[in-house]
Protein backbone atom coordinates (compact mmCIF):
# COMPACT_ATOMS: atom_id res chain seq x y z
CA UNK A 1 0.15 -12.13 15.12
CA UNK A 2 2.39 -11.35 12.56
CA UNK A 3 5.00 -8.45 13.99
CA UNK A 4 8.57 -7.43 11.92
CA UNK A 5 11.03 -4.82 13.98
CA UNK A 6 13.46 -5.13 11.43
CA UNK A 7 13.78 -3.56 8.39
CA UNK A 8 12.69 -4.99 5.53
CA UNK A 9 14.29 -6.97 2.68
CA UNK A 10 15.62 -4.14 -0.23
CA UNK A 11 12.39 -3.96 -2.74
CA UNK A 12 9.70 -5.64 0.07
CA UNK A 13 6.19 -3.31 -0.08
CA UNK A 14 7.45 -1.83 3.56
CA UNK A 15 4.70 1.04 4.10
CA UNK A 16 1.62 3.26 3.33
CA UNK A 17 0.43 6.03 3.69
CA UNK A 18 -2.21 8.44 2.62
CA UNK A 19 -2.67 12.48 2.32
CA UNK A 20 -5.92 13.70 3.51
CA UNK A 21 -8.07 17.15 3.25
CA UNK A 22 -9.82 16.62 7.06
CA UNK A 23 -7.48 14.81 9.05
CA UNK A 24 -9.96 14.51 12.07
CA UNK A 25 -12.53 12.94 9.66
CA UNK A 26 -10.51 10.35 8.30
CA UNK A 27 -9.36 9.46 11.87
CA UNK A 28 -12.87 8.29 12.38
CA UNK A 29 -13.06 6.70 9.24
CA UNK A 30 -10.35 4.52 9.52
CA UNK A 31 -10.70 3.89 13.22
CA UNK A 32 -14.24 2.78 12.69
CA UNK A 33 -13.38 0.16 9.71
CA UNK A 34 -9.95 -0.94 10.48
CA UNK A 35 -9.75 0.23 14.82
CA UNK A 36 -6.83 2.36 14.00
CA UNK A 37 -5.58 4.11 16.92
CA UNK A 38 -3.25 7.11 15.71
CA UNK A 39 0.50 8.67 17.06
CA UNK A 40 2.35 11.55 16.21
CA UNK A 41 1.12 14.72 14.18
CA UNK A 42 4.04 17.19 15.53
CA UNK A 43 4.52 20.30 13.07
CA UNK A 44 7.74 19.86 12.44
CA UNK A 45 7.16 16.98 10.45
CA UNK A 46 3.60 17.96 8.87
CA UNK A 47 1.38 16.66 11.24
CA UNK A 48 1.80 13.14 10.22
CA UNK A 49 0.47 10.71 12.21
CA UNK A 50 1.46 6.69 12.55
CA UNK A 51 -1.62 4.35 12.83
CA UNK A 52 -1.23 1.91 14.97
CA UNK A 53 -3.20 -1.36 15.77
CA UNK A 54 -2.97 -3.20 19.27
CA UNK A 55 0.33 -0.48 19.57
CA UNK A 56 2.32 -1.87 16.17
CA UNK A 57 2.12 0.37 13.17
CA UNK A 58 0.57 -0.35 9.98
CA UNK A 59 0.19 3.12 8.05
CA UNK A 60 0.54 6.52 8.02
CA UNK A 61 -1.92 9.69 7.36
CA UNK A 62 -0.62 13.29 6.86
CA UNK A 63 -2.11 17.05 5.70
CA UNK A 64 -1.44 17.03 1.80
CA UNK A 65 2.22 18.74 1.51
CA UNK A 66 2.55 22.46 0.61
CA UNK A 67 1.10 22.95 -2.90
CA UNK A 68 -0.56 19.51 -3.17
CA UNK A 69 -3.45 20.60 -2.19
CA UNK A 70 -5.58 19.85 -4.87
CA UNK A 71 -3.68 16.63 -5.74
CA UNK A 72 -5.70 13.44 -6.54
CA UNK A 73 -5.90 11.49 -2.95
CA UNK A 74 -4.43 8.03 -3.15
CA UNK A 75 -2.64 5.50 -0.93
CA UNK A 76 0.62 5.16 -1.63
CA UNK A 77 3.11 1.80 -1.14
CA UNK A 78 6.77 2.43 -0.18
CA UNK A 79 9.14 -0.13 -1.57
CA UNK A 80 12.28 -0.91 1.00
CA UNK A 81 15.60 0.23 -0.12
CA UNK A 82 18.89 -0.10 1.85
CA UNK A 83 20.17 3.11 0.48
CA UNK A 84 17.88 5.77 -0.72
CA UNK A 85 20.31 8.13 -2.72
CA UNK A 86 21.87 4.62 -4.80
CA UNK A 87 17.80 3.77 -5.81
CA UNK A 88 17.36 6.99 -6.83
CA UNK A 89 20.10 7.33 -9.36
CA UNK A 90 19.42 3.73 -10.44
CA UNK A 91 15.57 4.31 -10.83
CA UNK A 92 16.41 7.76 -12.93
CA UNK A 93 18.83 5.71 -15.12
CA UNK A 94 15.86 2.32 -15.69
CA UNK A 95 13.51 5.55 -16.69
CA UNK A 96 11.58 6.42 -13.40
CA UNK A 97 10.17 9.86 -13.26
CA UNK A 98 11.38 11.45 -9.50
CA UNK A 99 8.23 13.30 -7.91
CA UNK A 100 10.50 14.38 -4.97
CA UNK A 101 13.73 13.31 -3.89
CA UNK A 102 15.02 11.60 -1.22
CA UNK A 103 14.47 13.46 1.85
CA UNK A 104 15.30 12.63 5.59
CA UNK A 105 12.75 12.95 8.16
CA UNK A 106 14.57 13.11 10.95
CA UNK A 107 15.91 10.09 12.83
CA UNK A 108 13.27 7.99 11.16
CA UNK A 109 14.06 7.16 7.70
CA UNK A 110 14.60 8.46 4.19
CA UNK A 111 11.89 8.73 1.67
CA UNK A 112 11.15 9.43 -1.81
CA UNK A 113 8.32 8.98 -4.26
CA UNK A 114 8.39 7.96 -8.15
CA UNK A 115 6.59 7.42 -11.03
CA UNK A 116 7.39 4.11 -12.96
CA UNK A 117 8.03 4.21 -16.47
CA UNK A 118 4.39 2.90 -17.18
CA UNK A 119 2.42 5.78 -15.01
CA UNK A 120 2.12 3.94 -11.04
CA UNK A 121 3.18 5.99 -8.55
CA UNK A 122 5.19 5.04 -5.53
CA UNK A 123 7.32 5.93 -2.93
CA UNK A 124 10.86 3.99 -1.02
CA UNK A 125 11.81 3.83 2.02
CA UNK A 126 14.95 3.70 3.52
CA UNK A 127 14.36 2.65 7.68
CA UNK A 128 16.16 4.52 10.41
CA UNK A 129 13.96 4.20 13.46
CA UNK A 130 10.86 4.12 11.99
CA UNK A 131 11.13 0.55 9.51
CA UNK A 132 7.89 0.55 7.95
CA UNK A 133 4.66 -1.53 8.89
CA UNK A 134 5.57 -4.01 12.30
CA UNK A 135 1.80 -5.49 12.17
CA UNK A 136 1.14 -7.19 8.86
CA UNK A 137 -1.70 -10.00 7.40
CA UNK A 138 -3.59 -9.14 10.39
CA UNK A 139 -7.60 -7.53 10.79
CA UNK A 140 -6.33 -3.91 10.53
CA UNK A 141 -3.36 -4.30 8.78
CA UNK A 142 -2.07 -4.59 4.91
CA UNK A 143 -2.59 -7.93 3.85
CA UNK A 144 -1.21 -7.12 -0.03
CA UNK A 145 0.41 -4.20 -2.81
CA UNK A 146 0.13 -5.21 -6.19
CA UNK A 147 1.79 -2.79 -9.10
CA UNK A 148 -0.93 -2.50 -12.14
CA UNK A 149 0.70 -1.01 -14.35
CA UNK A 150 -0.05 0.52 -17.99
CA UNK A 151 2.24 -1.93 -19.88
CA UNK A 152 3.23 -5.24 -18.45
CA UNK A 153 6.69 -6.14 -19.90
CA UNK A 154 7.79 -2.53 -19.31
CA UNK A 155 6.94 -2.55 -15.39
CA UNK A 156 8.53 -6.42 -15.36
CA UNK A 157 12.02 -4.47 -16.67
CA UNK A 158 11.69 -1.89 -14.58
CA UNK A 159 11.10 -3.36 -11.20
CA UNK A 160 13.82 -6.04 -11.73
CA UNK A 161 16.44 -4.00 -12.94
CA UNK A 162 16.51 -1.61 -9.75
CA UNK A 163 15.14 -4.46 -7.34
CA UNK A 164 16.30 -7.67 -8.85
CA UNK A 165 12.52 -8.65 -8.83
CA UNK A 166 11.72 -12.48 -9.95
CA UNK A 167 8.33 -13.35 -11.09
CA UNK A 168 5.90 -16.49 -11.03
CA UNK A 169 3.23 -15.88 -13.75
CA UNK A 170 -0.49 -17.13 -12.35
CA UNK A 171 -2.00 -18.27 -15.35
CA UNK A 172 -5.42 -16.50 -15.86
CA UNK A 173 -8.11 -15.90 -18.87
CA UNK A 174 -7.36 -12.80 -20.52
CA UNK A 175 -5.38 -11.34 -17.60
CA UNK A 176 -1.67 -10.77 -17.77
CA UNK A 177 -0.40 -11.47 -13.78
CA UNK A 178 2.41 -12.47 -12.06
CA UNK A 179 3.73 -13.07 -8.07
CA UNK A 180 7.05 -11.13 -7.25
CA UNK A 181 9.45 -12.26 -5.06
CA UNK A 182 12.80 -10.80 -4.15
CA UNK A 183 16.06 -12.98 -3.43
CA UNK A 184 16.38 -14.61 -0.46
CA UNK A 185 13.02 -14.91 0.17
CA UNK A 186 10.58 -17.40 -0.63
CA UNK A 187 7.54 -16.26 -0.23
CA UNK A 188 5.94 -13.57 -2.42
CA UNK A 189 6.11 -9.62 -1.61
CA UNK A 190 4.02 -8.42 -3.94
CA UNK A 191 2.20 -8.59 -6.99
CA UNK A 192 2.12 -7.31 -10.58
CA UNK A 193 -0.52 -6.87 -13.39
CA UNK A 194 -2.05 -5.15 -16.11
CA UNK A 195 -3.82 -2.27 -15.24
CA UNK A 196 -7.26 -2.14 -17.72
CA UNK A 197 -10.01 0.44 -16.94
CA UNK A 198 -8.04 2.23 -14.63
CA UNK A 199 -4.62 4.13 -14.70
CA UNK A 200 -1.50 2.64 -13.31
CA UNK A 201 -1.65 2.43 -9.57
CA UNK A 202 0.04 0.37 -6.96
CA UNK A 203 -3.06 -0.52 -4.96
CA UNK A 204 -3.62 -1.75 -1.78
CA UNK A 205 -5.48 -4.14 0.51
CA UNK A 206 -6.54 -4.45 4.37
CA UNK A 207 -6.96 -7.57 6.18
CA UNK A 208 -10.27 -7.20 7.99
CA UNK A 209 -12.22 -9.60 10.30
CA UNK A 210 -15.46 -9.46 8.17
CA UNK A 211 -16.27 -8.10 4.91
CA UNK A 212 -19.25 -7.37 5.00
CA UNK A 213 -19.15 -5.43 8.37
CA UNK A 214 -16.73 -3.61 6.93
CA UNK A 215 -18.56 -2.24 3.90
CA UNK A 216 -21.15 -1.32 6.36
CA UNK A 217 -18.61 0.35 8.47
CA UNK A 218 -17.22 2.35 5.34
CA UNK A 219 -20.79 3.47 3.81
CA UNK A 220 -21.80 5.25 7.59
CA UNK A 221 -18.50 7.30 8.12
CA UNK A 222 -18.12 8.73 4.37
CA UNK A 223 -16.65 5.72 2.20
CA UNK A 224 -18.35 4.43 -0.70
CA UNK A 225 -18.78 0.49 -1.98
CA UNK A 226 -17.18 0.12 -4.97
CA UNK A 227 -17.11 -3.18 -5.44
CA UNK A 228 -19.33 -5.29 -3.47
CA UNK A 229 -17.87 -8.44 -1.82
CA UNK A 230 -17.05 -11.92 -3.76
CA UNK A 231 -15.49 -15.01 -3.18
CA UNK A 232 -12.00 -15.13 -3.52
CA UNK A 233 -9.56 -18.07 -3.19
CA UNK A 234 -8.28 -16.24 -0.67
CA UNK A 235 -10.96 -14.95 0.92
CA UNK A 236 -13.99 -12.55 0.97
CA UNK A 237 -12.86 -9.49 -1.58
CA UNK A 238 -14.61 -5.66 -1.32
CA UNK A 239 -13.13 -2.98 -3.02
CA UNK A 240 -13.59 0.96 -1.34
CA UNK A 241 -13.30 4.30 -1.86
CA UNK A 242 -12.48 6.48 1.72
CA UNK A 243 -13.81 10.09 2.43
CA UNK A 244 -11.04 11.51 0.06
CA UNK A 245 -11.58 9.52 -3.10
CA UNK A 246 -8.92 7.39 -1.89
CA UNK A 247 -9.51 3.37 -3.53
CA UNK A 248 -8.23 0.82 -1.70
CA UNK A 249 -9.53 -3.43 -0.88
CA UNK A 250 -10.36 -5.40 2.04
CA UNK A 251 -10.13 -8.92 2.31
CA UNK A 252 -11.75 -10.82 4.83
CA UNK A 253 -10.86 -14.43 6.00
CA UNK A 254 -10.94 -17.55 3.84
CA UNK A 255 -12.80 -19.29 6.73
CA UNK A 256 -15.06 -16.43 6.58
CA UNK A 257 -15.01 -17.00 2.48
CA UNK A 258 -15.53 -20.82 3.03
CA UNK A 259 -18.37 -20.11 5.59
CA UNK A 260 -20.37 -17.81 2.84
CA UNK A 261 -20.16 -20.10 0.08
CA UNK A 262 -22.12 -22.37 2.31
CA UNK A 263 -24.96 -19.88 2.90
């Protein structure tokens, strides 16, 4: 079971979260396809509440902020920064749009959300005591973030002048794509792609046991399918919409994968 205490590496996808109308109804929701179990919600820092699964966290829900009422309901992916008010000035200067600036909350971190020079929104975080997601590429958990963005060289620039991104093109028919690492590290954080059909998003994907359970799960407490699940590589891919609108994926194993191309 994958578990990180630490905070992570400057430009790592390091959290989500997700404003909702009906908290209490997307509790269910979540708890039912993911078994979230949920901590927090004091006032004084808008109700927000940590999910949590076998006691780690892995996201976050909250009451839309004051006067966002009516905002469009989507998860949003906080990059890792080591110092929020430096990013800020140095994602202003590579032509970021600031949505709201950093901010403390409390003893737990600095945040602040953006919108890249392409249209994807998305926040940073900069940890204190709270240092993201500890439970990762686990059933219940984010498994991947991907930036699809409304012009592909343009979000490249961006990303690595601010977070010294590299990239590893994956070669693929008509679809511009590429792995992004950060240094140090070898493995990938993230990925990064041409948004077609939809606007520019960072979007987001679960790890779940199975599926197809989990479509099943989604369609009785208020999600909708849409996209039913294929094959992947990787493993079995679904793609959902939650109570709020809100799109995100789940992925289930690639033994589970293997298992249903044999069917």
């Amino acid at each position: 079971m994958p578990i990180r205490e630490e905070a992570w590496a400057q430009g790592t996808p390091a959290w989500v979260d997700l404003s909702v109308t009906d908290i209490e109804r997307s509790k269910k929701f979540y708890n039912a396809l993911l078994g979230w179990e949920f901590e927090g919600g004091e006032e004084e820092f808008g109700g927000y509440l940590n999910a949590t699964v076998k006691g780690q966290a892995v996201a976050g829900l909250a009451p839309p902020m004051e006067g966002m009422e009516e905002a469009v309901h989507a998860w949003t992916t906080y990059l890792a920064v080591d110092d929020s008010a430096a990013t800020e000035a140095a994602l202003s200067a590579a032509g970021a749009q600031v949505l709201f600036g950093s901010m403390q909350v409390g003893p737990m971190g600095t945040m602040a959300i953006y919108v890249d020079p392409t249209g994807a929104v998305f926040g940073t975080w900069q940890s204190g005591t709270h240092t993201g997601y500890n439970l990762y590429n686990e059933p219940g958990a984010v498994l991947w973030n991907e930036a699809m963005v409304g012009d592909f060289d343009v979000a490249r620039e961006f990303y690595s002048s601010v977070f010294s991104y590299v990239y590893q093109d994956v070669p693929m028919e008509n679809v511009k794509y590429a792995m992004v690492g950060v240094p140090g590290h070898d493995d990938p954080v993230a990925g990064i792609g041409l948004s077609e059909g939809m606007p520019p998003h960072w979007a987001l994907t679960f790890a779940v046991a199975d599926a197809e359970a989990a479509l099943e799960s989604a369609t009785a407490h208020g999600g909708e399918v849409v996209a039913p699940v294929a094959a992947t590589e990787f493993g079995q891919l679904a793609v959902l919409r939650g109570p709020d609108g809100e799109m995100f994926a789940v992925m289930g194993s690639a033994t589970e994968s293997a298992t249903a191309s044999k069917n």
